[in-house]
PDB file of N, CA and C in Angstrom:
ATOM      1  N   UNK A   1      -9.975  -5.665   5.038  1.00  0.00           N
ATOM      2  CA  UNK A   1      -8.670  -5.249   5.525  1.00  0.00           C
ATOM      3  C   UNK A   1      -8.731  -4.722   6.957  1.00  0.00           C
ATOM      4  N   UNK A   2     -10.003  -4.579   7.103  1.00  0.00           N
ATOM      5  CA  UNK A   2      -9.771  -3.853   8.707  1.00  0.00           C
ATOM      6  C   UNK A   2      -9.900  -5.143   9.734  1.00  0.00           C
ATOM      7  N   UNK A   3     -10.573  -6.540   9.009  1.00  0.00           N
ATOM      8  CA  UNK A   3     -10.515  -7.170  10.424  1.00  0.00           C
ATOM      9  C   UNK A   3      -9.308  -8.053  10.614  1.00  0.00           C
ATOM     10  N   UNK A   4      -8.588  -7.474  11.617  1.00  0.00           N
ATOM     11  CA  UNK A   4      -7.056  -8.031  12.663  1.00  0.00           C
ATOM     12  C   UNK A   4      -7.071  -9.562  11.680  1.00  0.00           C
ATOM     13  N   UNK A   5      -8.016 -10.185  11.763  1.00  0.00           N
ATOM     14  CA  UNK A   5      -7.954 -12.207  11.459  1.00  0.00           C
ATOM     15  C   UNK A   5      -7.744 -12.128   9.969  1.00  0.00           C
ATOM     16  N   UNK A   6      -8.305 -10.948   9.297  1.00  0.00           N
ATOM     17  CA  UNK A   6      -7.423 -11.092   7.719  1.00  0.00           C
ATOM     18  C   UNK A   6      -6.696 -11.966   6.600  1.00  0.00           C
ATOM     19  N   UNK A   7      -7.027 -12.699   6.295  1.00  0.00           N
ATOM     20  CA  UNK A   7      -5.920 -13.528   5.717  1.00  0.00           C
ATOM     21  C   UNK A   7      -6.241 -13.577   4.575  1.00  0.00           C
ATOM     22  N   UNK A   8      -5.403 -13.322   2.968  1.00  0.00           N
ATOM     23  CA  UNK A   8      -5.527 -13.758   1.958  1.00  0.00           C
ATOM     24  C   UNK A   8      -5.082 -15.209   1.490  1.00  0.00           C
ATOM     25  N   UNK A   9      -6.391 -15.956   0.434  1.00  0.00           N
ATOM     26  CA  UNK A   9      -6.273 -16.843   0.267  1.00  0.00           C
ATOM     27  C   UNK A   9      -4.522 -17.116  -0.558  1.00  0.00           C
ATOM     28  N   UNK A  10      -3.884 -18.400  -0.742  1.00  0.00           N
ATOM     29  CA  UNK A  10      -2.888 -18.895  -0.906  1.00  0.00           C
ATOM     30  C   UNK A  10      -2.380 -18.437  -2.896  1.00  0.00           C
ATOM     31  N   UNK A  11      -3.456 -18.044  -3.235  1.00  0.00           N
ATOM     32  CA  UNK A  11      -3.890 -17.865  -5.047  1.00  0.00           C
ATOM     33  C   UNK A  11      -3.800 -16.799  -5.241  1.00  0.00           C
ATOM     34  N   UNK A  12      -4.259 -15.956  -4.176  1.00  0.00           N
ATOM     35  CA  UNK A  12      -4.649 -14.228  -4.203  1.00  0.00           C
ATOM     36  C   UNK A  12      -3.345 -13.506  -5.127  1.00  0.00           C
ATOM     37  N   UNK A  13      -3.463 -12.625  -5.793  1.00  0.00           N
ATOM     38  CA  UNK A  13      -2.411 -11.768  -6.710  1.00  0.00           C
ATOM     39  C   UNK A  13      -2.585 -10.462  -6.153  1.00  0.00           C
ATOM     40  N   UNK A  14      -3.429  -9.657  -6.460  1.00  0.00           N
ATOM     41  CA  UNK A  14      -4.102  -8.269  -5.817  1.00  0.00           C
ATOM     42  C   UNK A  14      -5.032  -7.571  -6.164  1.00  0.00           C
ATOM     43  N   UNK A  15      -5.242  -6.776  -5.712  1.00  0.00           N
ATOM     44  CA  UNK A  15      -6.865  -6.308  -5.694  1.00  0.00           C
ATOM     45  C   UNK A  15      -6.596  -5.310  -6.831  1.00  0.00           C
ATOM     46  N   UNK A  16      -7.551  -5.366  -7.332  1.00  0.00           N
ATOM     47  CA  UNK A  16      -7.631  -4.404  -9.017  1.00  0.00           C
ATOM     48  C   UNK A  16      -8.601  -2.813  -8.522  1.00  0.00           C
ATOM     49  N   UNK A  17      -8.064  -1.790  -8.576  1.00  0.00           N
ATOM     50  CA  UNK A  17      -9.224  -0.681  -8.037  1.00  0.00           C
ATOM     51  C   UNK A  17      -9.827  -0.189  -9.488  1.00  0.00           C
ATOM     52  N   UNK A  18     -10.720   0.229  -9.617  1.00  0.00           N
ATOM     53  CA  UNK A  18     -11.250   0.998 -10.825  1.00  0.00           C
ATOM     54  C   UNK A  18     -12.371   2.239 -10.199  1.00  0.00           C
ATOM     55  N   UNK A  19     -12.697   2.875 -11.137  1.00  0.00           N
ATOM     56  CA  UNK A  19     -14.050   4.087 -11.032  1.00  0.00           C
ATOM     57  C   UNK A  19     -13.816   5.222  -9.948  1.00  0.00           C
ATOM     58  N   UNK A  20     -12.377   5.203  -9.623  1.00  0.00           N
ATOM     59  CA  UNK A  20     -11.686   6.402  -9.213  1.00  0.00           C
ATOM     60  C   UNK A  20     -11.087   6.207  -7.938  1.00  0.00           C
ATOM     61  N   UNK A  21     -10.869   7.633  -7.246  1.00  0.00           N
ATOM     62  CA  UNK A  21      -8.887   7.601  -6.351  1.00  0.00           C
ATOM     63  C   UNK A  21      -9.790   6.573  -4.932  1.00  0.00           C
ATOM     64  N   UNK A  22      -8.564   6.460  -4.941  1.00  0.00           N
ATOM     65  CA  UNK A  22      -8.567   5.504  -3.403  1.00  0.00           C
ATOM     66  C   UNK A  22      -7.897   6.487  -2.300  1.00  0.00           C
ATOM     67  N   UNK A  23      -7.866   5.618  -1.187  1.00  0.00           N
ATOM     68  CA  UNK A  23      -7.560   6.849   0.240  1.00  0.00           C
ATOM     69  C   UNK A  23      -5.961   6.268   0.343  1.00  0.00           C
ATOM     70  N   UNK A  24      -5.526   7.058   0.800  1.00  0.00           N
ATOM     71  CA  UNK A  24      -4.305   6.928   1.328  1.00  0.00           C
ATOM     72  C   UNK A  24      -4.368   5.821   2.183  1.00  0.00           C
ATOM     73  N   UNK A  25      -5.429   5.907   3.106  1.00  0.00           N
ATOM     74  CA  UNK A  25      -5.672   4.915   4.435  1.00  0.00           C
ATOM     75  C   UNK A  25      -5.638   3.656   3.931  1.00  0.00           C
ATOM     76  N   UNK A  26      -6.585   3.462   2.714  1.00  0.00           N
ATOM     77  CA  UNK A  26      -6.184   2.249   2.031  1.00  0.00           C
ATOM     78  C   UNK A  26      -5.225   1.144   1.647  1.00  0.00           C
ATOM     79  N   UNK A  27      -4.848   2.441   1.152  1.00  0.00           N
ATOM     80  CA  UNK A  27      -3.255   1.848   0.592  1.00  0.00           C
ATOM     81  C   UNK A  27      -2.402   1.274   1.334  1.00  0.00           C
ATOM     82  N   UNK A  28      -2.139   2.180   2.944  1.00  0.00           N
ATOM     83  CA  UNK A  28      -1.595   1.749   3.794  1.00  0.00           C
ATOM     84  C   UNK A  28      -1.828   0.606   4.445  1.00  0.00           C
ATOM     85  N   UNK A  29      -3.372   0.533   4.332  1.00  0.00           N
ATOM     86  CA  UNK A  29      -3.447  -1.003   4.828  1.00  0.00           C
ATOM     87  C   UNK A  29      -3.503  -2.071   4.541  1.00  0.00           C
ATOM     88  N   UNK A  30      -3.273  -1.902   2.953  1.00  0.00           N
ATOM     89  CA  UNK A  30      -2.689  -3.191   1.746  1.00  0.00           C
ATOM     90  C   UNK A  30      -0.844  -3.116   2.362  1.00  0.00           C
ATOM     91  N   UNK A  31      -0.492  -2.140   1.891  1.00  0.00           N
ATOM     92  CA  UNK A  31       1.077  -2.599   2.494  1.00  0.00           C
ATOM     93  C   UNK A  31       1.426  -2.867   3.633  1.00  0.00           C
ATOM     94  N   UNK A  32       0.360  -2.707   4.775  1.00  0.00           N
ATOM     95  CA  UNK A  32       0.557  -3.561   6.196  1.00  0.00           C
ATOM     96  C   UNK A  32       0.371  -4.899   5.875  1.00  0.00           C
ATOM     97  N   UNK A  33      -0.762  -5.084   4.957  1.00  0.00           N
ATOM     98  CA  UNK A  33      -1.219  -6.457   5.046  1.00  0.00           C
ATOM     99  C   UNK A  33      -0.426  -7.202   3.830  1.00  0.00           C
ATOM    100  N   UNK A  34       0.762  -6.658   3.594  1.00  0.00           N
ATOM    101  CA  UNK A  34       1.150  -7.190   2.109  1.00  0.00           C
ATOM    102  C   UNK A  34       0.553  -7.620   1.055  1.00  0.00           C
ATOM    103  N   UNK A  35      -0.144  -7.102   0.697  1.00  0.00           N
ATOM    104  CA  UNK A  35      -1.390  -7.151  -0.607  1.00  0.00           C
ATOM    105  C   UNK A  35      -1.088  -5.811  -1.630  1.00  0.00           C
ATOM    106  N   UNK A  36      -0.934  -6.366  -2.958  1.00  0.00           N
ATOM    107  CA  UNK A  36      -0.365  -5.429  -4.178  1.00  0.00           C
ATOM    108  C   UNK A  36      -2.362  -5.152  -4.153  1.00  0.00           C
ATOM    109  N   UNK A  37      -2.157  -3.153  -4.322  1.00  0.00           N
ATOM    110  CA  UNK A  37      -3.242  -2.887  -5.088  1.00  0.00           C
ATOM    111  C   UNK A  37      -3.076  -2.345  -6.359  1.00  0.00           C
ATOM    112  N   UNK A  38      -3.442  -2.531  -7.722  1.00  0.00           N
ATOM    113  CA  UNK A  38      -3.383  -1.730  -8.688  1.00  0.00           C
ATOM    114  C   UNK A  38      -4.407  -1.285  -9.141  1.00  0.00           C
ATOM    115  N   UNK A  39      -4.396   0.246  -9.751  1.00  0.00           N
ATOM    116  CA  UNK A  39      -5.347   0.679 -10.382  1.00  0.00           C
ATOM    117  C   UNK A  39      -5.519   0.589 -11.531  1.00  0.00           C
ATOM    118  N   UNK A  40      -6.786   0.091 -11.931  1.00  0.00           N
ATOM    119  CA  UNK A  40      -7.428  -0.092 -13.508  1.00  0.00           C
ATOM    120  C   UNK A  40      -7.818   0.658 -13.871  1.00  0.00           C
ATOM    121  N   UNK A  41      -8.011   0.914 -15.101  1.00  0.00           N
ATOM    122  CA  UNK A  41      -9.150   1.689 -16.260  1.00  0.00           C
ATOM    123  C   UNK A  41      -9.219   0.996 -17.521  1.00  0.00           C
ATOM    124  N   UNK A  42     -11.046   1.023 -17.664  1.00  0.00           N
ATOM    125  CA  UNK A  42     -11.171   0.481 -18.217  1.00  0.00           C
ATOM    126  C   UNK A  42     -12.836   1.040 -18.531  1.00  0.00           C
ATOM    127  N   UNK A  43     -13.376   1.369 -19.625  1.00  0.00           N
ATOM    128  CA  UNK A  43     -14.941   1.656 -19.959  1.00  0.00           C
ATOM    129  C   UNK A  43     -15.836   1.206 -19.511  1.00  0.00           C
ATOM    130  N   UNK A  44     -16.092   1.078 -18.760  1.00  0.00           N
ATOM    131  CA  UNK A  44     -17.914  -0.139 -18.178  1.00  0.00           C
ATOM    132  C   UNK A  44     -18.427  -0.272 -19.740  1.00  0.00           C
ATOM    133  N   UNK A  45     -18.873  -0.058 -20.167  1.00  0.00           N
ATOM    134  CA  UNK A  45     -19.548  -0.188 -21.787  1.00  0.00           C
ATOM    135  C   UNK A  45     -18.592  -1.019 -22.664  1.00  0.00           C
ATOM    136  N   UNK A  46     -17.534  -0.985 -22.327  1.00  0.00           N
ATOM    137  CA  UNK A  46     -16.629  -1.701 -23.699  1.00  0.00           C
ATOM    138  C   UNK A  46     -15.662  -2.781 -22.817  1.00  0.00           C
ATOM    139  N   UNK A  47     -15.333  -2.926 -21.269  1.00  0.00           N
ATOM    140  CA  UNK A  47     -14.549  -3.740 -20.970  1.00  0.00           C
ATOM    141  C   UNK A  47     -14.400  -3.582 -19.573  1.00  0.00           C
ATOM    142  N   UNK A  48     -14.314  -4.388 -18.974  1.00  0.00           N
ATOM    143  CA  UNK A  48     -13.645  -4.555 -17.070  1.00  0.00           C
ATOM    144  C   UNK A  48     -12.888  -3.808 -17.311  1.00  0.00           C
ATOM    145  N   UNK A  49     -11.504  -4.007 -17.139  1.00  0.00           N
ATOM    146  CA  UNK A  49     -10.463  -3.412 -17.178  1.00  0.00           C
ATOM    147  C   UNK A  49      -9.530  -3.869 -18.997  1.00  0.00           C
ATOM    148  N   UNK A  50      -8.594  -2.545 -19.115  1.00  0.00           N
ATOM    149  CA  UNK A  50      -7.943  -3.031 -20.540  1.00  0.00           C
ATOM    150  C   UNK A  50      -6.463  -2.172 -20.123  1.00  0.00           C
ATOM    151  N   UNK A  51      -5.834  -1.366 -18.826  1.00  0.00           N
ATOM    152  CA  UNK A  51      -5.204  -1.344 -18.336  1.00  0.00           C
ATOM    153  C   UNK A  51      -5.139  -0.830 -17.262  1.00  0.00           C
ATOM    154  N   UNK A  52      -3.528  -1.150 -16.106  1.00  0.00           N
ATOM    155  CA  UNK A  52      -3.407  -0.920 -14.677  1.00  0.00           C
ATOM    156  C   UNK A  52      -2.075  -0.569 -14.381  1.00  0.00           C
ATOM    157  N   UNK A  53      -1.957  -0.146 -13.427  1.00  0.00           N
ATOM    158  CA  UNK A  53      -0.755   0.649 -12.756  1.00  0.00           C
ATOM    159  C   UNK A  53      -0.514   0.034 -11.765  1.00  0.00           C
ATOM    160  N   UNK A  54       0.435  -0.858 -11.052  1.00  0.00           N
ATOM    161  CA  UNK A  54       0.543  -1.019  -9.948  1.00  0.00           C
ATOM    162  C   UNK A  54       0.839   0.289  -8.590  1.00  0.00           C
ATOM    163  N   UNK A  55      -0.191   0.051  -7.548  1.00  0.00           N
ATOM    164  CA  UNK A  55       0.109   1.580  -6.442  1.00  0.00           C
ATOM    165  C   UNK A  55       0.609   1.143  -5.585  1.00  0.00           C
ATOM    166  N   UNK A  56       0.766  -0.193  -5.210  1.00  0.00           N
ATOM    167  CA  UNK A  56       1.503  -0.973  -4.110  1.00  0.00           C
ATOM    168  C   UNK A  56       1.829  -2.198  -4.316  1.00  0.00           C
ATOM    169  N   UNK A  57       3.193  -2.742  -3.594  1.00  0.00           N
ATOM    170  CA  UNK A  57       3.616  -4.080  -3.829  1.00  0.00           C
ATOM    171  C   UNK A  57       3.588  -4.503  -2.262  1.00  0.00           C
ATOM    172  N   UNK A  58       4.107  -6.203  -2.388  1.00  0.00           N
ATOM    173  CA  UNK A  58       3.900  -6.332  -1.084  1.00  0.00           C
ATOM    174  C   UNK A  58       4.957  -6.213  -0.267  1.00  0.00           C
ATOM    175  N   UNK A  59       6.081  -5.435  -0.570  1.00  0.00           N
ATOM    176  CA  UNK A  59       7.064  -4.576   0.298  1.00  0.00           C
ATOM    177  C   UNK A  59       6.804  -3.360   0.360  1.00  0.00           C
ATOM    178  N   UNK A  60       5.517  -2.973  -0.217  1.00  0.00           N
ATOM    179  CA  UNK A  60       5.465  -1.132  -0.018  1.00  0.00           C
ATOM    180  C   UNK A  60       5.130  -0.390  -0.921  1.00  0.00           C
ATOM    181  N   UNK A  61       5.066   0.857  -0.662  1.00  0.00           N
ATOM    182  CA  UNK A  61       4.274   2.165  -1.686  1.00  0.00           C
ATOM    183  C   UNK A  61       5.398   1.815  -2.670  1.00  0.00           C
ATOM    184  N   UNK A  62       4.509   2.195  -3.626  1.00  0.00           N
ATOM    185  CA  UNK A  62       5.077   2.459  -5.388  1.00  0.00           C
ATOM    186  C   UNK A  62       4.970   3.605  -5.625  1.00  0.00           C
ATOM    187  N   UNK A  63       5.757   4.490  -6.370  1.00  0.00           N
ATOM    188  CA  UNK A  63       5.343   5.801  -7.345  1.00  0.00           C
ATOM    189  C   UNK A  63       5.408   5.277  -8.460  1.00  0.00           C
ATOM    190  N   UNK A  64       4.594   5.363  -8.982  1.00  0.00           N
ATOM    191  CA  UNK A  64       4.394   5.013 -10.152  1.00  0.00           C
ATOM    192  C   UNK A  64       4.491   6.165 -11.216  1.00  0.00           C
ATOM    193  N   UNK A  65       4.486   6.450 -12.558  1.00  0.00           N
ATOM    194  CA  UNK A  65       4.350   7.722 -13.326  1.00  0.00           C
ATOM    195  C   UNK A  65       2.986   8.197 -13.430  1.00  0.00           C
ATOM    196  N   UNK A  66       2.982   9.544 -14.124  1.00  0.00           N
ATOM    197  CA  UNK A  66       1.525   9.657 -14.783  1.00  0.00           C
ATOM    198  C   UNK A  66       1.568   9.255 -15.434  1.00  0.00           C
ATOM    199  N   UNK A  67       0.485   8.150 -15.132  1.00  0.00           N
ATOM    200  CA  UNK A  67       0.151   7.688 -16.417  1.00  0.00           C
ATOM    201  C   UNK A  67      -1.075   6.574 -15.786  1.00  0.00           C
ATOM    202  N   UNK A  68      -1.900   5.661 -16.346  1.00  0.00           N
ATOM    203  CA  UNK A  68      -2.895   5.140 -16.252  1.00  0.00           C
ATOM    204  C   UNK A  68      -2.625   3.826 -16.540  1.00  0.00           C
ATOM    205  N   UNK A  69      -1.560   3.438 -16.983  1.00  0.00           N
ATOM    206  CA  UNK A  69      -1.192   2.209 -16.932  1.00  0.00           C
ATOM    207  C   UNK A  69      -0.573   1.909 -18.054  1.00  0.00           C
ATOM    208  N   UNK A  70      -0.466   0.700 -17.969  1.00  0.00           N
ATOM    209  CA  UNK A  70       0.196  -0.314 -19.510  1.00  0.00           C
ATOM    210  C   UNK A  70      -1.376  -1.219 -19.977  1.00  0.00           C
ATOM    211  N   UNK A  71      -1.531  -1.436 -21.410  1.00  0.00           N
ATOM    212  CA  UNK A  71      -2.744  -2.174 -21.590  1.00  0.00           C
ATOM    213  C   UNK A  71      -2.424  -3.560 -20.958  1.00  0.00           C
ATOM    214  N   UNK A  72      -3.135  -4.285 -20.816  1.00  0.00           N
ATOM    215  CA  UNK A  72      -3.399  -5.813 -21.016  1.00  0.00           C
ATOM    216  C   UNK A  72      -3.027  -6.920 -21.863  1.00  0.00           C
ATOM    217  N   UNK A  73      -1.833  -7.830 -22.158  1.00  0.00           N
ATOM    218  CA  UNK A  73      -2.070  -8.121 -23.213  1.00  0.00           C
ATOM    219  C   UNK A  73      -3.146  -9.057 -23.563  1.00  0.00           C
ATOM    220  N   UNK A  74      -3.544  -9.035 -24.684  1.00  0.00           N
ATOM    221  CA  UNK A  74      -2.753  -8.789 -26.047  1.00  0.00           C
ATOM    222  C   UNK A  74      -3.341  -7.567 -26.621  1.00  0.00           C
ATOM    223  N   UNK A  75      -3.852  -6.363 -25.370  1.00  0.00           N
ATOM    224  CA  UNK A  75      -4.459  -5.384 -26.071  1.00  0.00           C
ATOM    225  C   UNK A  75      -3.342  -4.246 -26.302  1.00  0.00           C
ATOM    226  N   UNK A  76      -3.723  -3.201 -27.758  1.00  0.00           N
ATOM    227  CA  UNK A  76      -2.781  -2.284 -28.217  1.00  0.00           C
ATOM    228  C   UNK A  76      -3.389  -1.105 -27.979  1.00  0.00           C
ATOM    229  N   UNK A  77      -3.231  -0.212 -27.820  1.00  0.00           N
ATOM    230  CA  UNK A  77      -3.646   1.023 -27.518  1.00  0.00           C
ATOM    231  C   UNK A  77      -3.503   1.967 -28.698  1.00  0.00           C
ATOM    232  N   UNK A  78      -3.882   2.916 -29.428  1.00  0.00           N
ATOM    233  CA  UNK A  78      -4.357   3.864 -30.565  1.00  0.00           C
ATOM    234  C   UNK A  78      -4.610   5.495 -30.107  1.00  0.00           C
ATOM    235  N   UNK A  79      -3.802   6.014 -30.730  1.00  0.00           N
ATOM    236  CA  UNK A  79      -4.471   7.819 -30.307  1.00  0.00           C
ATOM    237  C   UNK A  79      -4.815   8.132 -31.685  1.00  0.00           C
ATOM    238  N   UNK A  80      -6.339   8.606 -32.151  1.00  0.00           N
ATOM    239  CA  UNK A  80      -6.932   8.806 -33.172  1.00  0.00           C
ATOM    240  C   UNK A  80      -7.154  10.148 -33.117  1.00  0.00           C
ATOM    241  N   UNK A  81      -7.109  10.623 -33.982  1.00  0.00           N
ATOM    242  CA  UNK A  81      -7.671  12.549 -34.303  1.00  0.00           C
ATOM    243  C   UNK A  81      -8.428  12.201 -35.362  1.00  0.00           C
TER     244      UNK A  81
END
């Protein structure tokens, strides 16, 4: 993202972040460059990613909620005690 000649390929969707926060600076320079980033979570031990939040589209910052995302489908999510 920092070099000026930049170009995403014609296929590109957006960059997936995982394993924690990103910079502000970042972000900003996905929505200069119109590139959606979303953040994942997901276990290294059990899966890449199993859900994401979009933090930017390619018109601009998102607020998104707290929250960590929506799963993947066709995955369901479970709160066990």
């Amino acid at each position: 993202l920092k070099n000026p000649l930049f170009k995403t390929h014609r296929g590109f969707k957006a960059i997936l972040l995982g394993g924690g926060p990103t910079t502000q600076q970042l972000l900003k320079r996905s929505v200069e460059r119109g590139i959606p980033i979303v953040s994942s979570y997901g276990m290294t031990e059990t899966c890449a990613q199993i859900v994401a939040n979009p933090m930017t589209t390619p018109s601009g910052m998102y607020t998104p909620l707290k929250s960590v995302g929506k799963p993947f489908p066709p995955n369901q999510l479970q709160i066990r005690d």
